[in-house]
Protein backbone atom coordinates (compact mmCIF):
# COMPACT_ATOMS: atom_id res chain seq x y z
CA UNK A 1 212.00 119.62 -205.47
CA UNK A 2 208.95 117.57 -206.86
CA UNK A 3 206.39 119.50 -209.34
CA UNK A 4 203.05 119.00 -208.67
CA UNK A 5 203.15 117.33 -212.43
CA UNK A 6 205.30 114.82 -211.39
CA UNK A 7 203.94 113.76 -208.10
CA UNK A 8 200.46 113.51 -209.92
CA UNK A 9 201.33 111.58 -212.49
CA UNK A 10 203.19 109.14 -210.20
CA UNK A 11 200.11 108.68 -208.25
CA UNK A 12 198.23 107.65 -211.42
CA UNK A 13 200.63 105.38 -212.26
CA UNK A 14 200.76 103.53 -208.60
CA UNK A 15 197.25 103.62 -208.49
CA UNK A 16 196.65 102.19 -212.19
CA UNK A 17 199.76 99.47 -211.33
CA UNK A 18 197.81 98.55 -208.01
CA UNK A 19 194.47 98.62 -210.51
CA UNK A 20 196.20 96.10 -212.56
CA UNK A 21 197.24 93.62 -210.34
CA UNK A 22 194.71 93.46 -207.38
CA UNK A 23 191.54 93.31 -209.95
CA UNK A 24 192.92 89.97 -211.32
CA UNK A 25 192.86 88.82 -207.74
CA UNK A 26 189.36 90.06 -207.38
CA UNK A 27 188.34 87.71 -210.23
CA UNK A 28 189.60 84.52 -208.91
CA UNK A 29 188.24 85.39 -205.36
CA UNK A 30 184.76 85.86 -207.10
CA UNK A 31 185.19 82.89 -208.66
CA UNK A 32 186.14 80.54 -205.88
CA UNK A 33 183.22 82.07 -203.84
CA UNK A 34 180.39 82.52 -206.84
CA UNK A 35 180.19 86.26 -206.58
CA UNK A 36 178.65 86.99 -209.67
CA UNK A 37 175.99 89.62 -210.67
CA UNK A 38 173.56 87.58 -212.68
CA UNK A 39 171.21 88.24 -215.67
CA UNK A 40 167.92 89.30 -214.53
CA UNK A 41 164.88 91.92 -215.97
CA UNK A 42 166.74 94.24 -215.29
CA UNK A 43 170.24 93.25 -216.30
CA UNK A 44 171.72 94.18 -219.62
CA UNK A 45 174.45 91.77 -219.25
CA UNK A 46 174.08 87.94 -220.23
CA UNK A 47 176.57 85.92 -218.12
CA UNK A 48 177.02 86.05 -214.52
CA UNK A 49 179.67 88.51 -213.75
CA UNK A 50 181.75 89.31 -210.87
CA UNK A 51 180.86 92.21 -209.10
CA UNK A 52 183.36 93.51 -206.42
CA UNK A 53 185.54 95.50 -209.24
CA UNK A 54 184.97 98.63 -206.87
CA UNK A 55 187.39 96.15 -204.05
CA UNK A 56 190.27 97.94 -206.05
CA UNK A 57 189.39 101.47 -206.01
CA UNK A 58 189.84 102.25 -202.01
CA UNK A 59 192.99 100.37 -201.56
CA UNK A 60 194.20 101.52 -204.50
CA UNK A 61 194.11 104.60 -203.71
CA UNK A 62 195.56 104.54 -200.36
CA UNK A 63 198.50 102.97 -201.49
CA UNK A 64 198.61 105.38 -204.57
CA UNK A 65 198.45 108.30 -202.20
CA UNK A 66 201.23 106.87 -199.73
CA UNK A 67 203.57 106.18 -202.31
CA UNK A 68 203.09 110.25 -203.79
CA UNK A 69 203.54 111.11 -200.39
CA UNK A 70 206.49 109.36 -199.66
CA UNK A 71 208.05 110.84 -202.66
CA UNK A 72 206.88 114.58 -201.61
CA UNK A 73 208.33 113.97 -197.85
CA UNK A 74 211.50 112.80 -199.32
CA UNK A 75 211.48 116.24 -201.43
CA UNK A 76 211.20 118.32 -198.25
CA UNK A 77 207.77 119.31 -199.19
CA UNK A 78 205.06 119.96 -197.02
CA UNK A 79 201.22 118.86 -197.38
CA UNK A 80 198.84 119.42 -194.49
CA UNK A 81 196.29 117.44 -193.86
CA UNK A 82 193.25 119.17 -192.33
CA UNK A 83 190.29 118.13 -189.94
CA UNK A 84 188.06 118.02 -193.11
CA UNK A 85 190.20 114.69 -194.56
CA UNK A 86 190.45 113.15 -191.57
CA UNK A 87 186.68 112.92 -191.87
CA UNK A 88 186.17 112.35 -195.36
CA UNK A 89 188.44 109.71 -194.80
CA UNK A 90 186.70 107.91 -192.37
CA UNK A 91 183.46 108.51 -193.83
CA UNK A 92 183.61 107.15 -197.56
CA UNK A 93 185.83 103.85 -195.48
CA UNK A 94 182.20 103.64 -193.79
CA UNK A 95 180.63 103.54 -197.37
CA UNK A 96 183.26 101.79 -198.84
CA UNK A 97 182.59 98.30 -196.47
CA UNK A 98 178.63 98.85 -196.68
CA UNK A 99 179.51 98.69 -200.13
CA UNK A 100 181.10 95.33 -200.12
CA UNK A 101 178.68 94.11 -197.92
CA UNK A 102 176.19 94.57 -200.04
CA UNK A 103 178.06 93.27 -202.71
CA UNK A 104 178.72 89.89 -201.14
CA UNK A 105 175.41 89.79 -198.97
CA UNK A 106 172.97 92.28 -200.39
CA UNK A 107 171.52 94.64 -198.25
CA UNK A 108 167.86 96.26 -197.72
CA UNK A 109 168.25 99.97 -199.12
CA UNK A 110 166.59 101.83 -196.36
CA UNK A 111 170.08 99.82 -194.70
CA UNK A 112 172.06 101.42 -197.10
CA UNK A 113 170.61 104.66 -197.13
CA UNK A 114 171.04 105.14 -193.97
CA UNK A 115 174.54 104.82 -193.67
CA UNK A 116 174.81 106.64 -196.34
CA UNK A 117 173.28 109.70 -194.33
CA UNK A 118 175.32 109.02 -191.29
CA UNK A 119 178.62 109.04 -193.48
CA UNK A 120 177.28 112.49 -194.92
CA UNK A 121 176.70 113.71 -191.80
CA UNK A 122 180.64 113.63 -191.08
CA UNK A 123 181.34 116.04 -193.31
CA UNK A 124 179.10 118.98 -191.29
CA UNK A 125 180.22 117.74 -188.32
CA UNK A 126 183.96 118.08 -189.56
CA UNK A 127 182.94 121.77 -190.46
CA UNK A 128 182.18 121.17 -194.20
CA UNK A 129 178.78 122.04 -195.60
CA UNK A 130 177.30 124.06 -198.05
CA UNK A 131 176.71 127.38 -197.14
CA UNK A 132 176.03 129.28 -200.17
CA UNK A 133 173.96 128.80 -203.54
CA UNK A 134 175.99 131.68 -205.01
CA UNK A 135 173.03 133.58 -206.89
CA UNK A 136 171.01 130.49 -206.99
CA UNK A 137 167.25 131.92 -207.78
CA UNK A 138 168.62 134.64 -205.82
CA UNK A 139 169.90 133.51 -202.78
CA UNK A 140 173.56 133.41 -201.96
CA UNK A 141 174.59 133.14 -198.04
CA UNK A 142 172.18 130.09 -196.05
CA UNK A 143 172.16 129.75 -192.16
CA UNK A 144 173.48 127.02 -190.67
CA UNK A 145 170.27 125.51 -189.59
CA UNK A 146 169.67 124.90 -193.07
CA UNK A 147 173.31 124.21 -194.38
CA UNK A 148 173.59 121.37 -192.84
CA UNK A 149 170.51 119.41 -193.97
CA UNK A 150 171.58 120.36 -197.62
CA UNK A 151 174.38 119.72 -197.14
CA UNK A 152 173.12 115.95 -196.10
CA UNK A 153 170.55 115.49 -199.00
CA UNK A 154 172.59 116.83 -201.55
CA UNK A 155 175.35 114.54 -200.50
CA UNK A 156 172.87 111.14 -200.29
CA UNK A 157 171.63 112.11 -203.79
CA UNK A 158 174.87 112.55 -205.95
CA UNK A 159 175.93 109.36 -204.03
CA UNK A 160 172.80 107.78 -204.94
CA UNK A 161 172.98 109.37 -208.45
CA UNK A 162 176.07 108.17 -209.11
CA UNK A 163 175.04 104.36 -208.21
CA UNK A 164 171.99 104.31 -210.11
CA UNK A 165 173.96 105.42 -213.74
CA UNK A 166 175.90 102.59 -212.98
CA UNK A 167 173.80 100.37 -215.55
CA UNK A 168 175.91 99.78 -218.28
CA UNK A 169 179.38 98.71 -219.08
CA UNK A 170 182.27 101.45 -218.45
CA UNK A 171 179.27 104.17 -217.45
CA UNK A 172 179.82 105.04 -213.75
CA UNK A 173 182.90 104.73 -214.16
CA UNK A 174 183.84 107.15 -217.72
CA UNK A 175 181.08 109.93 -216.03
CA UNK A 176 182.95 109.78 -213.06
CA UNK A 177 186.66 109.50 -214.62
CA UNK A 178 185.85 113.21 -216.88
CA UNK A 179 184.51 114.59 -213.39
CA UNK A 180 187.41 113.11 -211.10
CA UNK A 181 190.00 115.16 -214.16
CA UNK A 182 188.17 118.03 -213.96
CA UNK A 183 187.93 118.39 -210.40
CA UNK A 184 192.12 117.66 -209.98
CA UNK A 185 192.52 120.61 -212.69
CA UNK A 186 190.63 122.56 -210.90
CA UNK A 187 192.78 122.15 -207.83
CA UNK A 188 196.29 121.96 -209.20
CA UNK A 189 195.04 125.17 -211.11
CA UNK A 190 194.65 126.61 -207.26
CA UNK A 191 198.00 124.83 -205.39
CA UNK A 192 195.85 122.19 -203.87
CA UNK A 193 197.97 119.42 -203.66
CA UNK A 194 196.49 116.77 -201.20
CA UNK A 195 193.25 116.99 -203.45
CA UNK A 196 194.96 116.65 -206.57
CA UNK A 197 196.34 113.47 -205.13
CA UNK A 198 193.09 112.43 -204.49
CA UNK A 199 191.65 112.80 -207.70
CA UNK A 200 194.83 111.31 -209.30
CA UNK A 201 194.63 107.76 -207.08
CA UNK A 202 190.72 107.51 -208.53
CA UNK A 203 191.40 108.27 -212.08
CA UNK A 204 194.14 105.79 -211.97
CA UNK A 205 192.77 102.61 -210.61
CA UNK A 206 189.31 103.32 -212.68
CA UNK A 207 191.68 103.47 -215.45
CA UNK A 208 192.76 99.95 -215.00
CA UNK A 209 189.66 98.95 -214.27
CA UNK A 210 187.58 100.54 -217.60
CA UNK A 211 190.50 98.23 -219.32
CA UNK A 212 188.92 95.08 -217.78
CA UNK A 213 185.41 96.08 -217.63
CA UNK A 214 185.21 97.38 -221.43
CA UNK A 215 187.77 94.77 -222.75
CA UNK A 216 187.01 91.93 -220.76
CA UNK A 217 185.53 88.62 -222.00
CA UNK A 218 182.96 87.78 -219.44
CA UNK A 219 183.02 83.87 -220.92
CA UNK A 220 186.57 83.81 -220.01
CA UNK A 221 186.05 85.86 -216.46
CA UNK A 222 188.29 88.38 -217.38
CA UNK A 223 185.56 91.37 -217.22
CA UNK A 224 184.70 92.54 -213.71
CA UNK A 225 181.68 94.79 -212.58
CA UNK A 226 182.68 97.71 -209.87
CA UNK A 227 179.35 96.98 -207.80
CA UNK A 228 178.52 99.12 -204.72
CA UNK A 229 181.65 98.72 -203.65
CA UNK A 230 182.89 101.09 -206.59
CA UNK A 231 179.94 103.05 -207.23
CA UNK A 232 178.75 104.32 -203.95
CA UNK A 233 182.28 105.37 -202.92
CA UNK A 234 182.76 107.54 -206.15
CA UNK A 235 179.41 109.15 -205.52
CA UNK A 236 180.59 109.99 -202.23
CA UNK A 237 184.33 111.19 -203.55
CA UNK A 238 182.47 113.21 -206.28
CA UNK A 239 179.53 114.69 -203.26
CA UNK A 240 182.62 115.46 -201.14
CA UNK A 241 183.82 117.72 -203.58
CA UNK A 242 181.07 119.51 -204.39
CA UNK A 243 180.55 120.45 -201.42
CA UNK A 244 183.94 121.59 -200.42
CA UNK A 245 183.71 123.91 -203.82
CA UNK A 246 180.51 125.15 -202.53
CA UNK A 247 181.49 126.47 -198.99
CA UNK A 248 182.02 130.60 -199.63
CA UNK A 249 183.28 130.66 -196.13
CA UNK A 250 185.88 127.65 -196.38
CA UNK A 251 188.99 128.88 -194.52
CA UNK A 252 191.25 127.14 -197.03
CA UNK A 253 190.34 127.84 -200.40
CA UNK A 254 188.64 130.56 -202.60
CA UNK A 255 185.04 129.75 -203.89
CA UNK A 256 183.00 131.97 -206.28
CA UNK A 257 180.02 131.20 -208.27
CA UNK A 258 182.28 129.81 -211.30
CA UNK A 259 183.96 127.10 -208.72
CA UNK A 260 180.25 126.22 -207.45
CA UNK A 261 178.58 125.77 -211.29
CA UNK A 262 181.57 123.73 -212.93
CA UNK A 263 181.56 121.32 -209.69
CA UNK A 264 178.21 120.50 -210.09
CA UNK A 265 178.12 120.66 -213.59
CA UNK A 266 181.25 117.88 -213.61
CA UNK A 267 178.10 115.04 -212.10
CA UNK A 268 175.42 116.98 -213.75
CA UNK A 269 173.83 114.27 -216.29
CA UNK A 270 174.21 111.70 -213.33
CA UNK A 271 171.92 114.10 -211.03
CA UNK A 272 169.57 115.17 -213.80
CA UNK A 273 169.02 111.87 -214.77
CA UNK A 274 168.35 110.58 -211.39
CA UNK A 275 165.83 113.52 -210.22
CA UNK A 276 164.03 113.27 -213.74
CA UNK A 277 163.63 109.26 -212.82
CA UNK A 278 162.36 110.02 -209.43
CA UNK A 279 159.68 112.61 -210.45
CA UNK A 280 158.73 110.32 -212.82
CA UNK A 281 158.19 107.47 -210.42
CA UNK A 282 156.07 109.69 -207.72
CA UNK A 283 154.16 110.89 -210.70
CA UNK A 284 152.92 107.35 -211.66
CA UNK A 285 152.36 106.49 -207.79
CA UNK A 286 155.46 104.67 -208.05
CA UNK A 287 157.98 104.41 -204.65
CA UNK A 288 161.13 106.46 -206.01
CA UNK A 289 163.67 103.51 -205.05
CA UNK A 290 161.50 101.07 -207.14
CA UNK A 291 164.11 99.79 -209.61
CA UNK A 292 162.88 100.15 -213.61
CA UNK A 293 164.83 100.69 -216.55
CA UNK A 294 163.99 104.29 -217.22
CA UNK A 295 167.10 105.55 -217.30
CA UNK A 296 168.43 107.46 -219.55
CA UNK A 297 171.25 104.30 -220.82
CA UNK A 298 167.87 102.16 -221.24
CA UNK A 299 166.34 105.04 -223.54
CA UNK A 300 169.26 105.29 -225.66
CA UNK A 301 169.17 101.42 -225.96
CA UNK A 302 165.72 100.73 -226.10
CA UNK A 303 165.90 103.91 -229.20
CA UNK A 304 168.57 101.26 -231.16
CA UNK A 305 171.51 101.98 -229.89
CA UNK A 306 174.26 99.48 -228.80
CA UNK A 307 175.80 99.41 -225.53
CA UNK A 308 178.80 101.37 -226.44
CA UNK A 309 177.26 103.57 -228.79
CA UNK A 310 174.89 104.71 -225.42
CA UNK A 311 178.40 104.57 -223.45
CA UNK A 312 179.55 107.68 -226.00
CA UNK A 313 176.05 109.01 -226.36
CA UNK A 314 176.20 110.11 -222.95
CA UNK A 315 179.73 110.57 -221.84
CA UNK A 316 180.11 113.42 -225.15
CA UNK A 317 176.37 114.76 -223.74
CA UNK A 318 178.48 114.96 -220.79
CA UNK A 319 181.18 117.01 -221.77
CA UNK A 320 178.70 118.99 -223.91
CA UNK A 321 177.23 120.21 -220.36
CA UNK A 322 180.83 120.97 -219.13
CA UNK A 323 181.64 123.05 -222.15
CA UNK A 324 178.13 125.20 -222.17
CA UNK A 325 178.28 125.66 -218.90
CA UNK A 326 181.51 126.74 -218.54
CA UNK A 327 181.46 129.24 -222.02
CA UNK A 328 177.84 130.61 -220.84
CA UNK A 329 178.11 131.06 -217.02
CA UNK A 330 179.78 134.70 -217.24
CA UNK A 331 176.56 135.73 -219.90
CA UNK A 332 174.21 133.73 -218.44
CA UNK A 333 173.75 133.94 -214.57
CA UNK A 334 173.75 130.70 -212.28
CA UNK A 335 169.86 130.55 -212.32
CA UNK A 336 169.54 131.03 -215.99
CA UNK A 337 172.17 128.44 -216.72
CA UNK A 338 170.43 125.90 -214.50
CA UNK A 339 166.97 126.52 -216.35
CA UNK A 340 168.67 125.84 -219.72
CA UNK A 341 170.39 122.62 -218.34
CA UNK A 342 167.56 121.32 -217.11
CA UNK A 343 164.78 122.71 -220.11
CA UNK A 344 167.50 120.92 -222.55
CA UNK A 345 167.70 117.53 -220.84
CA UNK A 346 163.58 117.61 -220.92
CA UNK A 347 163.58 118.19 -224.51
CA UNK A 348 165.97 115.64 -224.86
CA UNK A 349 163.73 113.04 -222.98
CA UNK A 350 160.89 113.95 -225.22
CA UNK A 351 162.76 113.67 -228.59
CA UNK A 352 163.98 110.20 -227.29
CA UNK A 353 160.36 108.96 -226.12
CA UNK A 354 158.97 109.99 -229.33
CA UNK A 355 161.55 107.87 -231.37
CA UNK A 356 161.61 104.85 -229.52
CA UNK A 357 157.41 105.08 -229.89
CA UNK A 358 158.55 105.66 -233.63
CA UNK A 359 160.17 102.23 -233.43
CA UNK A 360 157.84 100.64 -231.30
CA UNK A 361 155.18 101.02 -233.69
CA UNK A 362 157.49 99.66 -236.97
């Protein structure tokens, strides 16, 4: 009989092998048709790059997941696929082509936004939504009336969150690679197969694809952006699943107040980073979706640091988050915690505003 072991780690491997031959393919497509993202104010990079890297992740997993499936049939065992991924499914395939369209086209974001509010409507409408803040400033159980636009806006904004960090190289894609592993231990900790699989067919084609986004030579058009394509369907992956570890009523699995802080906590710095940026904006009379480069990768570069040195900076702050969160939650109290996540990050914006003054002024 297959172990869960095996099957997982033979969907990584057909999803990194599918990785590393379909984003070579990618490359020459862009080039034939001039898909390139270009240098611009905003743009760290120099030379026009492709941009449809993300093209790889959705196939890629697909064909990861049928081939681990294939395997588990032939094994006798059993995985049952419920109403929820029939749903999920068909929404992130929804954000997954307004990704590429976007990509190729460009699209207005109010466009983009709302599909991606119609695609996060599937999931209440499948029966998924978050229906508990598990000691939250207090409250625990929330009525439906109320679930499900939560459930909506907190799906639009790790989406959205997720997009946004996407700003340097190997970013969106390392955050989402340490939440994507912590999420499948989480499951295979609990039996949960199908998601395991999930996770697995992600963190193996964004494995191939780090290799030619970090190590590519973009003068040689071997390096490869993900794009919308990449970025808004991981945001939606990663929303997905905190919201399925947030629903205390969830027929299927068992969800306590530990379950609901690490999920979160696994696209915390994404989130933080994208409310502090917002508040910021509407503060200075500033639309919210007005693109800048106030985020937190432009802080750590405009302090002095290099590219990859902000690409560590923030993927060990990341981890920091995971571990203090998940050492502190039993002495701490979900409110508490939050406060300290979020009174850290501020003092962490203030120390880097003060040095990058420090070396304006030099």
């Amino acid at each position: 009989m297959a172990t869960p072991v095996l099957v997982i780690a033979l969907t990584v491997l057909a999803s990194a092998a599918c990785g590393f031959l379909s984003i070579p393919m990618i490359l020459r497509f862009c080039e034939r048709r001039g898909l390139y993202d270009l240098p611009g104010n905003r743009k760290i990079h120099r030379n026009a790059t492709p941009r449809l890297g993300g093209l790889s992740f959705f196939p890629s997993m697909l064909v990861s997941l049928l081939v681990a499936l294939s395997y588990v049939n032939a094994e006798g065992d059993v995985i049952v696929v419920s109403r929820w991924s029939v749903y999920f499914m068909l929404a992130v395939s929804l954000i997954f082509f307004i990704g590429i369209i976007d990509d190729v086209f460009g699209l207005l974001p109010r466009w983009k936004f709302a599909v991606q509010v119609v695609a996060a409507c599937a999931l209440p409408v499948s029966g998924l939504y978050v229906d508990s803040l598990h000691g939250l400033f207090g409250i625990h159980g929330i009525p439906f009336a109320a679930s499900v636009p939560l459930t909506i806006v907190l799906v639009v904004f790790i989406c959205n969150s997720i997009n946004l960090v996407d700003g340097i190289d190997g970013l969106a894609a390392s955050l989402s690679l340490v939440a994507l592993a912590g999420f499948l231990l989480y499951f295979a900790s609990c039996g949960y197969l199908a998601y395991s699989l999930l996770m697995a067919g992600f963190i193996g084609v964004l494995l191939s694809f780090l290799f030619f986004n970090l190590l590519g030579d973009e003068r040689r058009h071997t390096k490869i952006f993900m794009g919308d394509s990449g970025s808004l369907v991981l945001g939606f992956v990663l929303a997905f699943l905190c919201v399925k570890c947030s629903m205390r009523t969830s027929p299927t699995m068992h969800v306590d107040a530990r379950s609901f802080v690490m999920a979160y906590t696994l696209v915390l710095l994404p989130m933080m980073d994208a409310a502090r940026v917002f508040v910021v904006r509407l503060y200075h009379g500033v639309s919210p979706f007005k693109a800048d480069k106030s985020h937190i990768h432009h802080k750590l570069m405009r302090m002095g640091l290099t590219q990859r040195q902000t690409l560590f900076a923030i993927l060990f702050l990341s981890l920091g988050y995971i571990a203090l969160n998940y050492f502190l939650l039993p002495v701490c109290g979900v409110t508490a915690l939050l406060l300290l996540d979020l009174g850290s990050y501020a003092l962490l914006n203030v120390a880097v505003n003060r040095r990058i003054k420090h070396n304006e002024k030099l």
